[in-house]
Protein backbone atom coordinates (compact mmCIF):
# COMPACT_ATOMS: atom_id res chain seq x y z
CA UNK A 1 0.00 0.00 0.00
CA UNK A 2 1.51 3.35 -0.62
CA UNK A 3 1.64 6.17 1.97
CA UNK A 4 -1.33 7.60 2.64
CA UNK A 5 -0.84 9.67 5.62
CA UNK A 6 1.16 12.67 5.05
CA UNK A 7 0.94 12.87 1.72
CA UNK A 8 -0.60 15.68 -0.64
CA UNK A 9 -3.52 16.25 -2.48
CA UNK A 10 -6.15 18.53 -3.69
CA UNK A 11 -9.68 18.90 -2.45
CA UNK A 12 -12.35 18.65 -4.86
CA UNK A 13 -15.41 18.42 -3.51
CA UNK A 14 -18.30 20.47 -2.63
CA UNK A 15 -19.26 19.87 1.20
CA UNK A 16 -16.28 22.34 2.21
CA UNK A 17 -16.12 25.34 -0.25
CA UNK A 18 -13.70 27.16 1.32
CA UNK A 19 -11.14 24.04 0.48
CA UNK A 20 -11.93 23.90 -3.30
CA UNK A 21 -8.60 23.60 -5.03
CA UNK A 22 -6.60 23.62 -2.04
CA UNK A 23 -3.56 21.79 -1.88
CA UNK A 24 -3.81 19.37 1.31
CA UNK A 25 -1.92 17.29 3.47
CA UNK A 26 -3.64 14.38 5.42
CA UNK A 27 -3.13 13.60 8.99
CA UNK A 28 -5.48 10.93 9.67
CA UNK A 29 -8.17 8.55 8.69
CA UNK A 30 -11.51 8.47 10.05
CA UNK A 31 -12.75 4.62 8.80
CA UNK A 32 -16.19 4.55 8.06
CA UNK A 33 -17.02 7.91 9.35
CA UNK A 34 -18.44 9.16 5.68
CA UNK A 35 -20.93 6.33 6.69
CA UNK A 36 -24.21 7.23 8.83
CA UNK A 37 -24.50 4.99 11.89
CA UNK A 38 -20.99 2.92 12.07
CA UNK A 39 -18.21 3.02 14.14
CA UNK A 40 -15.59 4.97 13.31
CA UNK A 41 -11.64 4.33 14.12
CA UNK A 42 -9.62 7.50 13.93
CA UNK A 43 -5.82 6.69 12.47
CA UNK A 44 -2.95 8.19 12.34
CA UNK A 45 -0.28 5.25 11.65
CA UNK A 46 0.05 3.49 8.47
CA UNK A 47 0.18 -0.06 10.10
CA UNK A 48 -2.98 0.35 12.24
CA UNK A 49 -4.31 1.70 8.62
CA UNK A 50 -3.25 -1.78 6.43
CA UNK A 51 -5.14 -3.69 9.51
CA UNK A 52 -7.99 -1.49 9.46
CA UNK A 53 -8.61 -2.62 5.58
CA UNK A 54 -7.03 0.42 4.13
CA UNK A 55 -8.90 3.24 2.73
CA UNK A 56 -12.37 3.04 1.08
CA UNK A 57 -15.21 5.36 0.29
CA UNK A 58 -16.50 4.94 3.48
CA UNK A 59 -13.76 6.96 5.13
CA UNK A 60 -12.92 10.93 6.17
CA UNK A 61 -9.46 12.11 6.03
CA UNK A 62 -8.61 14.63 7.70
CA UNK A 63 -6.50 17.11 6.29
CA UNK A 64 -4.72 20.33 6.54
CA UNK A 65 -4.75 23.27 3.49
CA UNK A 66 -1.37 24.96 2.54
CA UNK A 67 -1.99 28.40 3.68
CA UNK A 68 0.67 29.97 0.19
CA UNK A 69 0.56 33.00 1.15
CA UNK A 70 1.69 32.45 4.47
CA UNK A 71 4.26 29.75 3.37
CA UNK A 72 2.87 26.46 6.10
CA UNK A 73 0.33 24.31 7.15
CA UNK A 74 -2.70 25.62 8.66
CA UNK A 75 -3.09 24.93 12.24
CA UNK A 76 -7.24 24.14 11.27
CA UNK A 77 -7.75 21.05 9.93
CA UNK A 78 -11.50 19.38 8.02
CA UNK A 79 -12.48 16.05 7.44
CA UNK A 80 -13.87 15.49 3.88
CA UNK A 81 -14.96 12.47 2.29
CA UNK A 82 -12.17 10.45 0.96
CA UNK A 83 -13.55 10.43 -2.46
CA UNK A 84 -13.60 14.33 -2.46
CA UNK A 85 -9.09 14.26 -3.10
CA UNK A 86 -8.08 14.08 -5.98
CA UNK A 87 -6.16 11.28 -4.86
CA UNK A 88 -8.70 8.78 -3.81
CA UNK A 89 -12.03 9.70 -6.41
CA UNK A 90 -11.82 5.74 -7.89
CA UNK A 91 -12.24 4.55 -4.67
CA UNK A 92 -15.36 1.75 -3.93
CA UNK A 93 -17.22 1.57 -0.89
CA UNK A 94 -16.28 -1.52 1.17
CA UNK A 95 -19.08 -4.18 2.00
């Protein structure tokens, strides 16, 4: 599996408009929180992510925008759907 967490991206979706086109970097993975009614595991370590199933449809990320103008990370973070980065729109859901 390649690295998901820290790793860039761009948000694409529509649930957080202020993000649109953003360049992002994820911190964690929320499994199965895009889903209404399951549990949810928040991750932050590769490992616990390969034994968690790795990433599906089903998950948030949550990420933080490049603030350019200021040159860093923003301290604020969101959690959009995984299949709202660029990186992740052919995921499936998982069963």
């Amino acid at each position: 599996m390649a690295k998901i967490l820290g790793s860039t991206t761009t948000y694409h979706g529509s649930e957080h408009p202020y993000l649109r086109g953003y360049k992002v970097r994820i911190v964690a993975v929320m499994k199965r929180a895009a889903t209404p009614d399951q549990d949810d595991s928040y991750l932050r370590d590769e490992d616990e992510l390969a034994r968690a199933g790795g990433l599906t449809a089903d998950d948030r990320i949550e990420v933080q925008p490049w603030l350019a103008g200021e040159q860093r990370w923003s301290f604020v973070t969101s959690d959009p759907r995984a299949i709202d980065l660029a990186c992740f729109r052919g995921l499936t859901r998982s069963n």
